[in-house]
N, C-alpha and C. Protein backbone atom coordinates (compact mmCIF):
# COMPACT_ATOMS: atom_id res chain seq x y z
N UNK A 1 92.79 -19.69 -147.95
CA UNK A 1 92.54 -19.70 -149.37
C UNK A 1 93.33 -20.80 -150.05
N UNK A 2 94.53 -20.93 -149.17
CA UNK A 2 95.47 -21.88 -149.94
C UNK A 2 94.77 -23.96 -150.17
N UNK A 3 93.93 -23.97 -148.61
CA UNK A 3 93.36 -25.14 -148.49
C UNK A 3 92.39 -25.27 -149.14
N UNK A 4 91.07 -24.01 -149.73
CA UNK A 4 90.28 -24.08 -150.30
C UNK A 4 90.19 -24.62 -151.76
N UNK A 5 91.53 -23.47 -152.32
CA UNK A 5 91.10 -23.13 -153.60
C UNK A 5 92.52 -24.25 -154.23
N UNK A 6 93.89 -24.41 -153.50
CA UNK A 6 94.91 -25.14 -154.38
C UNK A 6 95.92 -24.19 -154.68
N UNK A 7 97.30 -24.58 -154.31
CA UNK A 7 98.29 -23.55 -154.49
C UNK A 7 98.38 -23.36 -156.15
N UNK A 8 98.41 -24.05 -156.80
CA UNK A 8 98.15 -23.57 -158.29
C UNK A 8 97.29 -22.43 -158.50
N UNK A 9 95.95 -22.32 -157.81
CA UNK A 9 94.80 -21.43 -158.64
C UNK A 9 95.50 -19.44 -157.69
N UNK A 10 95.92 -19.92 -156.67
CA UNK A 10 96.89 -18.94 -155.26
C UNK A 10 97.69 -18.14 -156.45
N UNK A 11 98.22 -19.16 -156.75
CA UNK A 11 99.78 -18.07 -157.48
C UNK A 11 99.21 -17.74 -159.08
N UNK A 12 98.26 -18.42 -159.55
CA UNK A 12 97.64 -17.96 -160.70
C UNK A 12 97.21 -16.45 -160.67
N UNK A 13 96.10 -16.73 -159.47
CA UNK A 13 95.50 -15.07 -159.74
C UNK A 13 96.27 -13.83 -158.79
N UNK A 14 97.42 -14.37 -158.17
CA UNK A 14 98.25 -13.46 -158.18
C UNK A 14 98.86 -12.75 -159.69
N UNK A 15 99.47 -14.03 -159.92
CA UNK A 15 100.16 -13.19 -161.20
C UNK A 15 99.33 -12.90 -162.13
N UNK A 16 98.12 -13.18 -162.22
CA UNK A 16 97.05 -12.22 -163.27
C UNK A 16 96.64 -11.14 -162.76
N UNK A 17 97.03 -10.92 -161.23
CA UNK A 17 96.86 -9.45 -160.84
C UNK A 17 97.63 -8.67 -161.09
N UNK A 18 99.14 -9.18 -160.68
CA UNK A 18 99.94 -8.52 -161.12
C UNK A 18 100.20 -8.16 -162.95
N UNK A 19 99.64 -8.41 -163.06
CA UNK A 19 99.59 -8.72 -165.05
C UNK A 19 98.65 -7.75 -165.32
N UNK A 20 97.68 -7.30 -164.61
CA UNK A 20 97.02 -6.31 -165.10
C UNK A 20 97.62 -4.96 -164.50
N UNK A 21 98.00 -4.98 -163.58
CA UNK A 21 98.71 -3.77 -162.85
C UNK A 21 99.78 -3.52 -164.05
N UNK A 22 100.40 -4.53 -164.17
CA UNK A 22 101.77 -4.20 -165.40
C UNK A 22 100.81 -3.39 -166.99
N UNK A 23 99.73 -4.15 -166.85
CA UNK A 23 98.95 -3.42 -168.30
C UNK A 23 98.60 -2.36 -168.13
N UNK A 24 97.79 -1.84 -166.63
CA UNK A 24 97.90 -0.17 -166.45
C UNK A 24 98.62 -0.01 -166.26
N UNK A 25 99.82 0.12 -165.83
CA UNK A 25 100.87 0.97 -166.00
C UNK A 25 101.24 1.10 -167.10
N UNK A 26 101.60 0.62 -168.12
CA UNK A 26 101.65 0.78 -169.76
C UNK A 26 100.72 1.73 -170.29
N UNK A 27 98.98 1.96 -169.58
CA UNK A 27 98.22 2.76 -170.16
C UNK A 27 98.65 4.04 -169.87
N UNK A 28 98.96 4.41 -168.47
CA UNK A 28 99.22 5.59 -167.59
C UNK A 28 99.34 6.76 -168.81
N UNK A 29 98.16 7.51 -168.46
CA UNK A 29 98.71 8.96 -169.41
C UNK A 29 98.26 10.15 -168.61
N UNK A 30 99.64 9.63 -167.15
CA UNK A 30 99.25 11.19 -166.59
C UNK A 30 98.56 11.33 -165.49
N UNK A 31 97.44 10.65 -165.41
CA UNK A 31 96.70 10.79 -163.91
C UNK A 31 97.98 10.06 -163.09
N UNK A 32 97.77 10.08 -161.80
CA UNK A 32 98.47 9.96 -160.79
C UNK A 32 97.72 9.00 -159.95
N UNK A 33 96.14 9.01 -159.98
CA UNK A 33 95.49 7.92 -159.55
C UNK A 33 95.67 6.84 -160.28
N UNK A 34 95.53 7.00 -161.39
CA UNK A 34 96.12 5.58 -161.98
C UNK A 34 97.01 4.55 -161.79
N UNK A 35 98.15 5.94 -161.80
CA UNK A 35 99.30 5.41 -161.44
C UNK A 35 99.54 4.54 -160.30
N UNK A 36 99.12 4.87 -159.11
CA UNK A 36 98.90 4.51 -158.11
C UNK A 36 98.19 3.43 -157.61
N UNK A 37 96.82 3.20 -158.29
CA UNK A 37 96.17 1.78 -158.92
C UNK A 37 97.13 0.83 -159.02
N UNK A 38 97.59 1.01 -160.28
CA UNK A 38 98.38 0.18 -160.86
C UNK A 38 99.25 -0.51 -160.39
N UNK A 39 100.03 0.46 -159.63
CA UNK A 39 101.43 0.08 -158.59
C UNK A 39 100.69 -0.89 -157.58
N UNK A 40 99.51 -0.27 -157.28
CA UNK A 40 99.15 -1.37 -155.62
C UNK A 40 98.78 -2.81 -156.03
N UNK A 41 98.47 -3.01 -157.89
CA UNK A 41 98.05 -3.94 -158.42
C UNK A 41 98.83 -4.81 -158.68
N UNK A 42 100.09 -4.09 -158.98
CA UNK A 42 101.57 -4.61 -158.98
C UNK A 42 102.40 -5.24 -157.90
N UNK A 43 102.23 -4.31 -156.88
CA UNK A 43 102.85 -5.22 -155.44
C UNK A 43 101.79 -6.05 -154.85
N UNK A 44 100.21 -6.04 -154.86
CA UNK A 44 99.66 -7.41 -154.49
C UNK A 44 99.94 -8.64 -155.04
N UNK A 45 99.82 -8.24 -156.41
CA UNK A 45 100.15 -9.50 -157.55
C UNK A 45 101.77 -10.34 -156.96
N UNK A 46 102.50 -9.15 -156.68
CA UNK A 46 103.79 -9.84 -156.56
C UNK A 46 103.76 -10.28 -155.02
N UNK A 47 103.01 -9.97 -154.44
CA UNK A 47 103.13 -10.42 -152.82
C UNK A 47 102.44 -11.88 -152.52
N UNK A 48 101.91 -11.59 -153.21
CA UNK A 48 101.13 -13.60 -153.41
C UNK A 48 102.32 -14.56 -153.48
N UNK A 49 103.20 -14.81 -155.05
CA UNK A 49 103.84 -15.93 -154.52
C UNK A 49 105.07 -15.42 -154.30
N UNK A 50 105.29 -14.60 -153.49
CA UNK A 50 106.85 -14.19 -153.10
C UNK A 50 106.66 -13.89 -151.38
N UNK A 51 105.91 -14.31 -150.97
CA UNK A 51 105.11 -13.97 -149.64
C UNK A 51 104.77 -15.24 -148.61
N UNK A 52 104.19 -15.74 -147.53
CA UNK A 52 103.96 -16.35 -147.07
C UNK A 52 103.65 -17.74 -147.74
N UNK A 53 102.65 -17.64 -148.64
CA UNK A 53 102.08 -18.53 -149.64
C UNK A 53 102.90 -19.54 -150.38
N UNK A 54 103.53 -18.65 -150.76
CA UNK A 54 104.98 -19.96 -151.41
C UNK A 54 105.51 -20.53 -150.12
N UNK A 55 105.80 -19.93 -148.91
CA UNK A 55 106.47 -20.98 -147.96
C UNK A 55 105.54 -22.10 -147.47
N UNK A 56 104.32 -21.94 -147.32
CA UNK A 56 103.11 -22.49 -146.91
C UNK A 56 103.64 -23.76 -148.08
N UNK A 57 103.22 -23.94 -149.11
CA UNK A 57 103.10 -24.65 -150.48
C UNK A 57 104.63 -25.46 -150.27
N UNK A 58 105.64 -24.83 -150.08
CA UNK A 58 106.75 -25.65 -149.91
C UNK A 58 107.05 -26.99 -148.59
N UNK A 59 106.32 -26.51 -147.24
CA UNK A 59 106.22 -27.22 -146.49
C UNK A 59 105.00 -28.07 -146.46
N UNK A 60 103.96 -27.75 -147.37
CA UNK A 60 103.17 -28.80 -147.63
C UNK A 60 103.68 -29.94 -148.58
N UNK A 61 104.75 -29.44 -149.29
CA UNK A 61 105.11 -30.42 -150.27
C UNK A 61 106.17 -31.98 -150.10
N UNK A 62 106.88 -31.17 -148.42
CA UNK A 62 108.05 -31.84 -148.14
C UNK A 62 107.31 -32.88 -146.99
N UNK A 63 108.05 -33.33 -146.79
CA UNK A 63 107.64 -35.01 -145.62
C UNK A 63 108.24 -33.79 -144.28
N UNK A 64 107.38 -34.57 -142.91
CA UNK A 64 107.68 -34.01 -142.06
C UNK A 64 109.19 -33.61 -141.68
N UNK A 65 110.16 -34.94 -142.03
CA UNK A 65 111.45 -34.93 -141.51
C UNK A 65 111.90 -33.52 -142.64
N UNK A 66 112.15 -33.45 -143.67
CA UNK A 66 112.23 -32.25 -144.07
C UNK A 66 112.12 -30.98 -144.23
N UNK A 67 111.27 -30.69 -143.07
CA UNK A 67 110.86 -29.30 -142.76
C UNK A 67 111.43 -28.26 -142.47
N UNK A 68 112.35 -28.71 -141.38
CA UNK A 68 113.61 -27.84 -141.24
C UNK A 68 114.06 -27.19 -142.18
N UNK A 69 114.95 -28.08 -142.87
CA UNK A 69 115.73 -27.87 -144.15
C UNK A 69 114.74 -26.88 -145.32
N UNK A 70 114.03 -27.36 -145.51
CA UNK A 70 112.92 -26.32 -146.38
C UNK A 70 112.72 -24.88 -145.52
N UNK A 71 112.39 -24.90 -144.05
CA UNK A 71 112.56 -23.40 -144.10
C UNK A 71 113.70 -22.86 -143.94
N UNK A 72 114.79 -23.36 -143.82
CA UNK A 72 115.59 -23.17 -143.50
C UNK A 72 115.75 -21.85 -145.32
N UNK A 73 115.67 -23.01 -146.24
CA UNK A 73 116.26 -22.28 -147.30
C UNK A 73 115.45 -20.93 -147.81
């Protein structure tokens, strides 16, 4: 997805996922399915760029000799 679409559009609709998960949870009145929605809407959103994806995007960014050092950190 990352080669297709562009690490910009990657971490976008993560965090608009996660952005709506944060908005149901604000609605929550009580169901428990909701709740639960919401949360899984919440940790996908956040698993995008805190996840593989950002390391991917970082070693695409660096020159070969730098690679190390980038995963390193």
């Amino acid at each position: 997805m990352l080669d297709s679409l562009g690490s910009r559009v990657v971490i976008l609709i993560g965090l608009v996922i996660a952005t709506v998960g944060y908005y149901l949870m604000h609605q929550v009145t009580g169901s428990r399915t909701f709740f639960y929605v919401a949360g899984a809407l919440i940790g996908l959103g956040l698993s995008v760029p805190s996840g593989s994806s950002l390391r991917y995007i970082m070693l695409n960014e660096v020159s070969a000799a730098e690679r190390a050092t980038t995963q390193g950190w």
